[in-house]
C-alpha atoms as a PDB file:
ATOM      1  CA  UNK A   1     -95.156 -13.709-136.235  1.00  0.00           C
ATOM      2  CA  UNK A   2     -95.557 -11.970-132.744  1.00  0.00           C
ATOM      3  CA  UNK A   3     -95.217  -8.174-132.984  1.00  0.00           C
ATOM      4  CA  UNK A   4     -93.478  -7.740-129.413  1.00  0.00           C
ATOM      5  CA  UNK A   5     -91.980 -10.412-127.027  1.00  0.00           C
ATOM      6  CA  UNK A   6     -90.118  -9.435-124.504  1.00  0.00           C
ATOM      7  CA  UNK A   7     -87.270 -11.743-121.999  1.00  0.00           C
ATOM      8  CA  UNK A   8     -86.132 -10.828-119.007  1.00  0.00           C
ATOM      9  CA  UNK A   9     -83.455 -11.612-116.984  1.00  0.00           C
ATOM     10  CA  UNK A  10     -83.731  -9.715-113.539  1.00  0.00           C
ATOM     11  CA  UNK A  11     -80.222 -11.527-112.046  1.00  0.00           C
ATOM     12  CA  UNK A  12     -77.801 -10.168-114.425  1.00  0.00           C
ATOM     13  CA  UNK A  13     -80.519  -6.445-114.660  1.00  0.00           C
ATOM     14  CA  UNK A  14     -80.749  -7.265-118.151  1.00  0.00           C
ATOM     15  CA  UNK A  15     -83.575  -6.358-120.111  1.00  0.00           C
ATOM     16  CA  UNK A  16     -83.809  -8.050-124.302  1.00  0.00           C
ATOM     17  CA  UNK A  17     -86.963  -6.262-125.804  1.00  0.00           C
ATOM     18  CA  UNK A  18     -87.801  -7.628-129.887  1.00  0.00           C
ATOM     19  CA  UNK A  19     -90.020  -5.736-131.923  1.00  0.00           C
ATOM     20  CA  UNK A  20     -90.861  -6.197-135.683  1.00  0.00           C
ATOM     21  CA  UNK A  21     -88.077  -3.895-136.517  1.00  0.00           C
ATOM     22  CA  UNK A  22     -85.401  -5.303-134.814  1.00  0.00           C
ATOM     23  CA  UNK A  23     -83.747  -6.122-131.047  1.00  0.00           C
ATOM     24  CA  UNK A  24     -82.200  -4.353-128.435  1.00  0.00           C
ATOM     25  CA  UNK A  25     -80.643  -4.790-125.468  1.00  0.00           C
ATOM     26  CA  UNK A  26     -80.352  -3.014-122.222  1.00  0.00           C
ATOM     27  CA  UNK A  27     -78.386  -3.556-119.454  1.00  0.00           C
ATOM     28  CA  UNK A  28     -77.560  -1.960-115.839  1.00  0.00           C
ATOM     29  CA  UNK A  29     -77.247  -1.935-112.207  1.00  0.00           C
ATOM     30  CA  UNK A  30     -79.685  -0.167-109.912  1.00  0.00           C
ATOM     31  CA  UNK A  31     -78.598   0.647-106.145  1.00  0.00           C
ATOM     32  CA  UNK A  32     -80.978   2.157-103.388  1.00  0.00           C
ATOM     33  CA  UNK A  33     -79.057   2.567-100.406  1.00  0.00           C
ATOM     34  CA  UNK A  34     -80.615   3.755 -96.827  1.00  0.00           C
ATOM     35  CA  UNK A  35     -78.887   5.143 -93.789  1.00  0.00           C
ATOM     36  CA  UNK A  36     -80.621   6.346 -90.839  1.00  0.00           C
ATOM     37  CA  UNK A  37     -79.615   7.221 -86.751  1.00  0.00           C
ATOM     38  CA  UNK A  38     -80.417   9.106 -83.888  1.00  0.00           C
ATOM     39  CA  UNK A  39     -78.362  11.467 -81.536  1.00  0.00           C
ATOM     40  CA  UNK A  40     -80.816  12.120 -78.875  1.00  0.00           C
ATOM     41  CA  UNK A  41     -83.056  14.499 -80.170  1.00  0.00           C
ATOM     42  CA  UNK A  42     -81.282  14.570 -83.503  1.00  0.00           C
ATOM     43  CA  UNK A  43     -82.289  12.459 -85.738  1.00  0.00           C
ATOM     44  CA  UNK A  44     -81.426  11.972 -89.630  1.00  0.00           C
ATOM     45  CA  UNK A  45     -81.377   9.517 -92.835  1.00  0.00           C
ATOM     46  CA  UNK A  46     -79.726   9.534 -96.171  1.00  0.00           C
ATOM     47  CA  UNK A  47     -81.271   7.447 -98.978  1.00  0.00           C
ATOM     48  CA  UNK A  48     -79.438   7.554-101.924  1.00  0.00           C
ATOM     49  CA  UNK A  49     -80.241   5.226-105.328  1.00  0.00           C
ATOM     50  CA  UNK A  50     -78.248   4.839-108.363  1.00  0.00           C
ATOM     51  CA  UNK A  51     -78.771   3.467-111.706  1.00  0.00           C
ATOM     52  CA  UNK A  52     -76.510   2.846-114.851  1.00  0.00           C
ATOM     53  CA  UNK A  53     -78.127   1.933-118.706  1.00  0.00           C
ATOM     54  CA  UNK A  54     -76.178   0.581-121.409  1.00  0.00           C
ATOM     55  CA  UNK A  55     -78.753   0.115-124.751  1.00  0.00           C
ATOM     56  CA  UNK A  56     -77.832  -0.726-127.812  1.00  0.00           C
ATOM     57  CA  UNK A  57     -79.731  -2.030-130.935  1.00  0.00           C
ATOM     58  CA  UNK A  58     -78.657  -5.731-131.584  1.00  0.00           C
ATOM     59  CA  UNK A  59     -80.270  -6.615-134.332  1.00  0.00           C
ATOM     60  CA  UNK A  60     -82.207  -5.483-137.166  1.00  0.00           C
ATOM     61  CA  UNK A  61     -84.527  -6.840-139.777  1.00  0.00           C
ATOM     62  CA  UNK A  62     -82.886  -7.297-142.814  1.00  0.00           C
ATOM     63  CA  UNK A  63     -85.942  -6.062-144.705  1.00  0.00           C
ATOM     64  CA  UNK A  64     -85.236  -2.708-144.001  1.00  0.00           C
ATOM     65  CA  UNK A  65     -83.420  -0.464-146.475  1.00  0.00           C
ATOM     66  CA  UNK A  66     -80.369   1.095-146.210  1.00  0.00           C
ATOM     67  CA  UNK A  67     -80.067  -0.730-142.802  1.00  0.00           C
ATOM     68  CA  UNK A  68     -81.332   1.610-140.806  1.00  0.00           C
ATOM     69  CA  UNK A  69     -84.889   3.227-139.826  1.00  0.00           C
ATOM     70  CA  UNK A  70     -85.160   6.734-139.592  1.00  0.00           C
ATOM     71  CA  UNK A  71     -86.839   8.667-136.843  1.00  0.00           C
ATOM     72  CA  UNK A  72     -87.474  12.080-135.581  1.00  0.00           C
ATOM     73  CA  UNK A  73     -86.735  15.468-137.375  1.00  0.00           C
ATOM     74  CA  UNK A  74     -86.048  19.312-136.719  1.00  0.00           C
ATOM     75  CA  UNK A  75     -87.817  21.804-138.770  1.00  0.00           C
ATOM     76  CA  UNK A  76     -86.590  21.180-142.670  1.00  0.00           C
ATOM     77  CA  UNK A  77     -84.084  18.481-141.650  1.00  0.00           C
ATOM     78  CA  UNK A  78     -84.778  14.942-143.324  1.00  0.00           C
ATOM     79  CA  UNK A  79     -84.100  13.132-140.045  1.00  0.00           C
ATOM     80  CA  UNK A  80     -81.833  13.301-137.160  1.00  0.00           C
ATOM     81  CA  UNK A  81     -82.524  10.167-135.056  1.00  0.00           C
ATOM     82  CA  UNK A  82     -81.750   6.641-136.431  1.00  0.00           C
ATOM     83  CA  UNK A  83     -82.500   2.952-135.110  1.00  0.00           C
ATOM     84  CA  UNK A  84     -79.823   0.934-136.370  1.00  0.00           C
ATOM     85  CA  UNK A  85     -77.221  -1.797-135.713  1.00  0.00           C
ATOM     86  CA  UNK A  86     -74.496  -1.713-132.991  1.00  0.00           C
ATOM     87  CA  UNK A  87     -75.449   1.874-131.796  1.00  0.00           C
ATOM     88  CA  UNK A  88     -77.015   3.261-129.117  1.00  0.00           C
ATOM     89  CA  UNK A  89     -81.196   3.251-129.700  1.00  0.00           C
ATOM     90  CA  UNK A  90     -82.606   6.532-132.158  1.00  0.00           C
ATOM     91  CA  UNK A  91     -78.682   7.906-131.601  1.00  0.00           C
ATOM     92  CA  UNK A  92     -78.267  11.295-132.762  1.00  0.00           C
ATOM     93  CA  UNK A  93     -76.678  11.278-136.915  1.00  0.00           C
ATOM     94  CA  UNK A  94     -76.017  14.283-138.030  1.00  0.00           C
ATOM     95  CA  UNK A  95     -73.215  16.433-139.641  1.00  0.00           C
ATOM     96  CA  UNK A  96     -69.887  17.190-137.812  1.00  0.00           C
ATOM     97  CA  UNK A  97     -68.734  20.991-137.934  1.00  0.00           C
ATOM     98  CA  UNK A  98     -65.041  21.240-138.043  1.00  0.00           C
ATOM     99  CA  UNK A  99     -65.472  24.917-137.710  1.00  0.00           C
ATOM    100  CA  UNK A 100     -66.281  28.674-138.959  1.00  0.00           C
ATOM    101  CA  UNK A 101     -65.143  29.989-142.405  1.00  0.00           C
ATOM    102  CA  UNK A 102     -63.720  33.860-142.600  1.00  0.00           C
ATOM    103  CA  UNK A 103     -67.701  34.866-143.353  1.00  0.00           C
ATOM    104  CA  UNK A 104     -68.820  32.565-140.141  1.00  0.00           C
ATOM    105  CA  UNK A 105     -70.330  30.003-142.418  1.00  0.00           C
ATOM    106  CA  UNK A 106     -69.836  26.482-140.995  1.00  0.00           C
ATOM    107  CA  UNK A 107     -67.762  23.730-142.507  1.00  0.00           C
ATOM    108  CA  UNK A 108     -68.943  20.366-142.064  1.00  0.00           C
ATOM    109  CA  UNK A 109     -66.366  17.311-142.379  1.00  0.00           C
ATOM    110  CA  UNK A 110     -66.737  15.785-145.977  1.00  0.00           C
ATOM    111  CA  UNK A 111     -66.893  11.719-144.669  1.00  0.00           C
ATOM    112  CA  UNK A 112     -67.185  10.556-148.062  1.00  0.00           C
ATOM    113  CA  UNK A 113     -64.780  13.181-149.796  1.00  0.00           C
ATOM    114  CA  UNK A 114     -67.025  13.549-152.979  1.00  0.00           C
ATOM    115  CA  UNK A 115     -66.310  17.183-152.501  1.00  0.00           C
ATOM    116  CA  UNK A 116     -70.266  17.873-151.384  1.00  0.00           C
ATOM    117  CA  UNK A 117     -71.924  18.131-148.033  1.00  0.00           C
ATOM    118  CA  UNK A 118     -74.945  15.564-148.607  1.00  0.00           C
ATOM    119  CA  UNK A 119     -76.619  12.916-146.202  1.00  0.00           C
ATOM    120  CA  UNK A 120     -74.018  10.327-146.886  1.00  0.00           C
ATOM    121  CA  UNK A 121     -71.888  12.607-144.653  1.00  0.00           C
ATOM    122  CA  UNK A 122     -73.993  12.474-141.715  1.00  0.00           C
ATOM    123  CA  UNK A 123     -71.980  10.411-138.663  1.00  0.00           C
ATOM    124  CA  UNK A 124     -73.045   9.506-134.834  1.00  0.00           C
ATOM    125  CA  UNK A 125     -72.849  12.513-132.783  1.00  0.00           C
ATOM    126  CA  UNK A 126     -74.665  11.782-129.691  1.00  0.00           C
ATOM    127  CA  UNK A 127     -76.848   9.689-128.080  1.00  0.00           C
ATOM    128  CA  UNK A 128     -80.163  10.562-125.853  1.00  0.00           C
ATOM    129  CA  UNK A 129     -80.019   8.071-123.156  1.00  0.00           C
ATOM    130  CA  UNK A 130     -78.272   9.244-119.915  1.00  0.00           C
ATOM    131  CA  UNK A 131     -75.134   6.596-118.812  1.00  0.00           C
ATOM    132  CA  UNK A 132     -76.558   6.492-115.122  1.00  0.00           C
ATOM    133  CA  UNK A 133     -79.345   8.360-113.693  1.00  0.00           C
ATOM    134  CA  UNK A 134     -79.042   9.080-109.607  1.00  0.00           C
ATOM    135  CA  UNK A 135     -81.219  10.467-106.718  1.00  0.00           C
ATOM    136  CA  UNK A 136     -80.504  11.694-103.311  1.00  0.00           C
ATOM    137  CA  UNK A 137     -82.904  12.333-100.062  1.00  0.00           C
ATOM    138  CA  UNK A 138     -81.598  13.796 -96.989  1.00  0.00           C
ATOM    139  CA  UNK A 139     -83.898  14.549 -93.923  1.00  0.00           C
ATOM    140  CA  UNK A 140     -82.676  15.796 -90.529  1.00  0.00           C
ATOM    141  CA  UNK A 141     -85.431  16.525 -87.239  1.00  0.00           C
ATOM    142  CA  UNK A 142     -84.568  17.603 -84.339  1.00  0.00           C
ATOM    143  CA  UNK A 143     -87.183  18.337 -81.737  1.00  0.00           C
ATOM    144  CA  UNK A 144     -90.598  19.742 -83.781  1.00  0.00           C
ATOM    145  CA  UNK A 145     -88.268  20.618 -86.701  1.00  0.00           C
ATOM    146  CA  UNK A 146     -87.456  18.604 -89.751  1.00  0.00           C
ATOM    147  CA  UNK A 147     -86.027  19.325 -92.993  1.00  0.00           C
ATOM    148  CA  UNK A 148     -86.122  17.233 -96.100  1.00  0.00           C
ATOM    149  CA  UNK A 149     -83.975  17.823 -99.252  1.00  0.00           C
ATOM    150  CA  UNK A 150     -84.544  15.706-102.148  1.00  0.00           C
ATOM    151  CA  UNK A 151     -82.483  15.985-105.635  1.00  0.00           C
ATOM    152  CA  UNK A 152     -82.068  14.041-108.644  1.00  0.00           C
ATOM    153  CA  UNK A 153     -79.833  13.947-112.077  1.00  0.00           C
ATOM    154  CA  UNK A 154     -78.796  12.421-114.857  1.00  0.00           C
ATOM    155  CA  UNK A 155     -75.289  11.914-116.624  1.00  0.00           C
ATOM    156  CA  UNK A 156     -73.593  11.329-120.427  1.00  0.00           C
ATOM    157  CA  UNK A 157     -76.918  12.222-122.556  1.00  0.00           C
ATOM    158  CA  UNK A 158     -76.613  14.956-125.319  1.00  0.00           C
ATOM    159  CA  UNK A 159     -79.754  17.174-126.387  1.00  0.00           C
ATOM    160  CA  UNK A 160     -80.066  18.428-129.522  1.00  0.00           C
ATOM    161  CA  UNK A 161     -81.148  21.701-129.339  1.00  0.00           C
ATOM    162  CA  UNK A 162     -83.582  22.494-131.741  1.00  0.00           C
ATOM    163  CA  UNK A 163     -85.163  26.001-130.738  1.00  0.00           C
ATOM    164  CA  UNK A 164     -83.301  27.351-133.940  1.00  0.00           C
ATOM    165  CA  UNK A 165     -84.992  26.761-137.668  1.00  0.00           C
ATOM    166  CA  UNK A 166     -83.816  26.145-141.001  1.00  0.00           C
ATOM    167  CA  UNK A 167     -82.318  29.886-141.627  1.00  0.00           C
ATOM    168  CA  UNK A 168     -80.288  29.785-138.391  1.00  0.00           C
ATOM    169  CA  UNK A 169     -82.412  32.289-136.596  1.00  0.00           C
ATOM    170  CA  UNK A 170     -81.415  31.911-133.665  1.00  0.00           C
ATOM    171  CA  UNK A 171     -83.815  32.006-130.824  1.00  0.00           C
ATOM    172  CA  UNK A 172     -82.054  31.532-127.522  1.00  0.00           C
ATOM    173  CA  UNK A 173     -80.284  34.689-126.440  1.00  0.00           C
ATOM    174  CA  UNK A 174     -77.149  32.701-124.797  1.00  0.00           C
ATOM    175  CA  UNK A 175     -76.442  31.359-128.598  1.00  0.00           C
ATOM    176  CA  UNK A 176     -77.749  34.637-130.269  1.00  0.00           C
ATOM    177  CA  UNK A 177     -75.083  36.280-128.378  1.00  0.00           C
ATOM    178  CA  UNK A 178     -71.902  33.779-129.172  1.00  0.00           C
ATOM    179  CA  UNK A 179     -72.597  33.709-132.643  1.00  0.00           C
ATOM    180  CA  UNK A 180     -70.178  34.777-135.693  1.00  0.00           C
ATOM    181  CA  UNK A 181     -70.885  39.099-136.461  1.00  0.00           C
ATOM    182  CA  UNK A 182     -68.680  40.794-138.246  1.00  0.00           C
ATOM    183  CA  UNK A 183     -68.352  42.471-134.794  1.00  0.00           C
ATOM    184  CA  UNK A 184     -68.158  39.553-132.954  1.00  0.00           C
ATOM    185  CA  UNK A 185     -65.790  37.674-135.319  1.00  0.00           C
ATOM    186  CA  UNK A 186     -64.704  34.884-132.827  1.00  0.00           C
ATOM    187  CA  UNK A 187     -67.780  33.914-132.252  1.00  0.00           C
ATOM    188  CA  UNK A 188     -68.582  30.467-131.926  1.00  0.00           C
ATOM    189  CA  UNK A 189     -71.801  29.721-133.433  1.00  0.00           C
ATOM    190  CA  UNK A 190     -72.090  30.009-137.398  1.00  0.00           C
ATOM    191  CA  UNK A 191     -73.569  33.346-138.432  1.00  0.00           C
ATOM    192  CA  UNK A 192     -77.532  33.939-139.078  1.00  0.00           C
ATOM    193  CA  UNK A 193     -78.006  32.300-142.586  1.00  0.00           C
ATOM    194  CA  UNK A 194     -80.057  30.480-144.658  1.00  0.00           C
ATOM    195  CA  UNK A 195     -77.298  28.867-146.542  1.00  0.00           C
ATOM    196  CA  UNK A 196     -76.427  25.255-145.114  1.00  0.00           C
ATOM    197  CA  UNK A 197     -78.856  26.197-142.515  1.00  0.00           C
ATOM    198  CA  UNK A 198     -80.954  22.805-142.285  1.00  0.00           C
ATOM    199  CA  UNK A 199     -77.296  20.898-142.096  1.00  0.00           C
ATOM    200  CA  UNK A 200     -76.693  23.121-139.038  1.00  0.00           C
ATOM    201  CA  UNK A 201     -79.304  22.646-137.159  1.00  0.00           C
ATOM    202  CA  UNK A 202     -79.093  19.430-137.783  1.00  0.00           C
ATOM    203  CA  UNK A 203     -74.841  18.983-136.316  1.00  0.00           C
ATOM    204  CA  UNK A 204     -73.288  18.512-133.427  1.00  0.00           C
ATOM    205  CA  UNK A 205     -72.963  22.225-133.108  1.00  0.00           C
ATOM    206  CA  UNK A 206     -76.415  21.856-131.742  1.00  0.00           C
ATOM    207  CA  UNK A 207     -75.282  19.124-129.691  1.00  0.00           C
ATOM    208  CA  UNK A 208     -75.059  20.019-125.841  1.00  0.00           C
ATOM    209  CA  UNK A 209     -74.279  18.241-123.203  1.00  0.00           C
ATOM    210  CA  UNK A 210     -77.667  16.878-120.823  1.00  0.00           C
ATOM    211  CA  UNK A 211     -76.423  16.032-117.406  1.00  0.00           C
ATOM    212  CA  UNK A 212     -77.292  17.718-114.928  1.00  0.00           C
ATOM    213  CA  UNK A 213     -78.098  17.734-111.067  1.00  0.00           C
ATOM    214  CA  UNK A 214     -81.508  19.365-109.753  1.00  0.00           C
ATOM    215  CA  UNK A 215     -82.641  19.981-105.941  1.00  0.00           C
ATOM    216  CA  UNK A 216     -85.925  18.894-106.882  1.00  0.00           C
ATOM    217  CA  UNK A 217     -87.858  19.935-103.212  1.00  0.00           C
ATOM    218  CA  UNK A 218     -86.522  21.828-100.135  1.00  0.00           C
ATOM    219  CA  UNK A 219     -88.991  21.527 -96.908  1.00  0.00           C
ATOM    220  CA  UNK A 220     -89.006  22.759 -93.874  1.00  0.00           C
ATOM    221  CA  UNK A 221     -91.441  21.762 -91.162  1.00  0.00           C
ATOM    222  CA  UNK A 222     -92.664  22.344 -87.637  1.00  0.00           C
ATOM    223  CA  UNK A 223     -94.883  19.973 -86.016  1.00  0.00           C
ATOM    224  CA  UNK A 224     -96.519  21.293 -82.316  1.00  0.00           C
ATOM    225  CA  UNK A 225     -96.309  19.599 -79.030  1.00  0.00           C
ATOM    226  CA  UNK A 226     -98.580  17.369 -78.331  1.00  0.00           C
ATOM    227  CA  UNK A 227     -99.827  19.526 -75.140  1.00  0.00           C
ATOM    228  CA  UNK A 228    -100.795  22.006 -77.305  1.00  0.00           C
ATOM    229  CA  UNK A 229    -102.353  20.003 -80.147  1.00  0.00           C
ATOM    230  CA  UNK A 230    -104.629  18.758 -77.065  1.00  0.00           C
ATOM    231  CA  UNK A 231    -105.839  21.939 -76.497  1.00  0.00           C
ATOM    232  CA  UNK A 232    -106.591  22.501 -80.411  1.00  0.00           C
ATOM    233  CA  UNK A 233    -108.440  19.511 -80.245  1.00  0.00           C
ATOM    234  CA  UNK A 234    -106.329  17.717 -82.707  1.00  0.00           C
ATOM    235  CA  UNK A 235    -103.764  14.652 -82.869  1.00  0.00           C
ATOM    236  CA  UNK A 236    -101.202  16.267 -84.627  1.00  0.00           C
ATOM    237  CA  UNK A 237    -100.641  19.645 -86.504  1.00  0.00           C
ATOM    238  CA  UNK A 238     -97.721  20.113 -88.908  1.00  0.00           C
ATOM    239  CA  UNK A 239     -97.127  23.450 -90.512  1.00  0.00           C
ATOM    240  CA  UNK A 240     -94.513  23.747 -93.740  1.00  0.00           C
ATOM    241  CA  UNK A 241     -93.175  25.656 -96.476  1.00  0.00           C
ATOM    242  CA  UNK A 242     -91.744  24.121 -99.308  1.00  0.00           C
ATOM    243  CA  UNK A 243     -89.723  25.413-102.737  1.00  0.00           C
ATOM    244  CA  UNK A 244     -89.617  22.725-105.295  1.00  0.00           C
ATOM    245  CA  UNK A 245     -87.474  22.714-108.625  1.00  0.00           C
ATOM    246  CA  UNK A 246     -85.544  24.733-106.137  1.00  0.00           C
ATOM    247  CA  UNK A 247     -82.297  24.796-108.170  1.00  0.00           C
ATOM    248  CA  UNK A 248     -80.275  23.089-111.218  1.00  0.00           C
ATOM    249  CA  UNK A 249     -76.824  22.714-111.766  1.00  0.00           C
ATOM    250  CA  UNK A 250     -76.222  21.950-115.584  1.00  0.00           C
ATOM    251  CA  UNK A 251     -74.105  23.346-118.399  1.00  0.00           C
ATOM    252  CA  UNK A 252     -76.665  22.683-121.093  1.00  0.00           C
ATOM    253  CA  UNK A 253     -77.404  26.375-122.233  1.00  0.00           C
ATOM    254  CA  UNK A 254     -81.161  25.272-123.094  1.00  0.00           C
ATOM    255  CA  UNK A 255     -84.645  26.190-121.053  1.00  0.00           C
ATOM    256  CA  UNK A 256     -84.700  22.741-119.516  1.00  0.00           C
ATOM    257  CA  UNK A 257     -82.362  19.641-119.626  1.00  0.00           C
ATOM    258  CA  UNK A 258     -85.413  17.845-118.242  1.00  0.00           C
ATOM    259  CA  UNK A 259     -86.769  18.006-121.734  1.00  0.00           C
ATOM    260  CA  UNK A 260     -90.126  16.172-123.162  1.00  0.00           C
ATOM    261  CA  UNK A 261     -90.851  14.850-126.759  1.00  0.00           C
ATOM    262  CA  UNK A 262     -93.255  13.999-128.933  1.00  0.00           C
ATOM    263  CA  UNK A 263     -92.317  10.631-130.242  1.00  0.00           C
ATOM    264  CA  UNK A 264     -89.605   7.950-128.837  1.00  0.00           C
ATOM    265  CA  UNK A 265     -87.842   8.486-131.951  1.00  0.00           C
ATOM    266  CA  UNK A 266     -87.390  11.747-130.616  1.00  0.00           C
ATOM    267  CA  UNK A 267     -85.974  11.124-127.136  1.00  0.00           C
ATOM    268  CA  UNK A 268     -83.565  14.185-126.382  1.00  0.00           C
ATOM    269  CA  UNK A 269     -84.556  16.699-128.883  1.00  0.00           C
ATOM    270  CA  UNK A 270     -85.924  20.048-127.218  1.00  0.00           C
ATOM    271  CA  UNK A 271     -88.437  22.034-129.029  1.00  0.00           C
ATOM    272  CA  UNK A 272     -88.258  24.394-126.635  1.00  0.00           C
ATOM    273  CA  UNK A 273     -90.762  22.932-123.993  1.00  0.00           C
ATOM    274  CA  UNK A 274     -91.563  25.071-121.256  1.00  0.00           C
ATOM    275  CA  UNK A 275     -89.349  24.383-118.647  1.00  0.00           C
ATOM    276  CA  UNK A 276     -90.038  23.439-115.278  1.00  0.00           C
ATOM    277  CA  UNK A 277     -91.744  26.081-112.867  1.00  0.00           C
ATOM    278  CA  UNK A 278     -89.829  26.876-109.393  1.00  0.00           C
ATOM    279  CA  UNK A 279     -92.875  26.760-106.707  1.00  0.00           C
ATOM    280  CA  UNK A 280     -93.348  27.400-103.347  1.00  0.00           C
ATOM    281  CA  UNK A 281     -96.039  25.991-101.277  1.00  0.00           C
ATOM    282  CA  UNK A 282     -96.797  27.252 -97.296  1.00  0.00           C
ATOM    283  CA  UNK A 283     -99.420  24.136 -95.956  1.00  0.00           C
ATOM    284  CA  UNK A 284    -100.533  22.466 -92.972  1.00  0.00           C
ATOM    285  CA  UNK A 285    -100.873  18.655 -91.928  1.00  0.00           C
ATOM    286  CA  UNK A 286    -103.785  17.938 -89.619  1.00  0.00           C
ATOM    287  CA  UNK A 287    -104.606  14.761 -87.636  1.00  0.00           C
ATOM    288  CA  UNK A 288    -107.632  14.065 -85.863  1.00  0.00           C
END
């Protein structure tokens, strides 16, 4: 009768998590690795940390129709996430395109062969959970000076891109701009439609690729001699300038690979959130 119970095994880094609707299972390794030494007035440290996710649903309760439960959706789309059986948790299903007609419409694989395109041709396409996530910290000093560099990514998600609606009006100008014109004839997105517009939006031609690396904070300090903090009247007095979200390296053609949703059925679907701001701070540290 419980709602939740949850086991865990921290040996083996496996995590079994039961809910009402059914059971999954996650498993992974995490490393955090440290180095640090000293040159004479050189000093510096690398700290690096590492950590790998394999989910999948293991069970499900048999009450549930059609042996599945259906999650999140994109504009006019019935659904486009799924919890079910032997996959990945709320893994993309959608439609596969197999390409562009002569008039740029898309043509989506027929699964079933009954000769229409209809939700019992929907297939896995993706999944949102990254295979490993990773983070790296570098800081060197020497003297007053010191430098810190801190980054982070993730690898093997997908993002479904959903910034376009159900008439394939599309709204990011790097997609706008590959799409199928009779000018532009090789294009590779499907041309500006309604027709089989909520199947396209909801395919893996709006399936991109989520890794991605980002230098998440760049700093450079100075901190004064001690002579002279005497004659400030102060311990210590540390001036820096910082630029975080500094830079991202990622082929996702999106705003942000670093996406939010609403729900957790919707994990990896970007509504077009606003991505993250690049900032950059000047401050000072004082100690008394």
């Amino acid at each position: 009768d419980q709602l939740f119970s949850k086991q865990v095994s921290p040996e083996l880094g496996v995590n079994s998590v039961t809910v009402n609707g059914g059971k999954i299972l996650n498993r992974g390794i995490e490393l955090d690795l440290k180095w640090k030494d000293s040159l004479g007035d050189f000093f510096y440290s690398v700290d690096g940390n590492f950590a790998t996710l394999e989910n999948n649903v293991t069970y499900l309760n048999p009450n549930v129709s059609d042996g599945r439960i259906f999650g999140a959706k994109t504009h006019n789309t019935s659904y486009v996430t799924v919890f079910e059986k032997g996959y990945p948790i709320w893994y993309f299903r959608g439609y596969h395109v197999e390409g562009l007609d002569e008039n740029g419409a898309p043509i989506f694989q027929d699964v079933d062969n009954s000769g229409a395109i209809d939700d019992n041709d929907r297939m896995y396409i993706g999944k949102p959970l990254p295979d490993f996530t990773y983070g790296l910290t570098l800081s060197l000093g020497y003297k007053g000076f010191d430098l810190t560099v801190f980054g982070n990514g993730a690898y093997g998600n997908n993002i479904l891109m959903a910034y376009n609606d159900k008439d394939i009006n599309y709204l990011l100008k790097d997609v706008f701009d590959n799409c199928w014109t009779e000018e532009n004839p090789n294009g590779k997105y499907a041309k500006p439609s309604p027709e089989n517009g909520d199947k396209y939006t909801a395919s893996d031609a709006m399936l991109f690729d989520g890794s991605y690396f980002r230098i998440k904070q760049v700093q450079i300090g100075y901190s004064l001699p001690s002579s002279l903090c005497k004659k400030l009247f102060v311990e210590r007095l540390r001036v820096y300038a910082s630029m975080d979200n500094a830079m991202i390296f990622t082929s996702y053609p999106g705003l942000d690979p670093e996406i939010a949703s609403n729900a957790i059925t919707g994990i990896g679907i970007d509504f077009g959130t606003y991505p993250t701001t690049r900032k950059i701070v000047f401050g000072a540290t004082l100690t008394f």
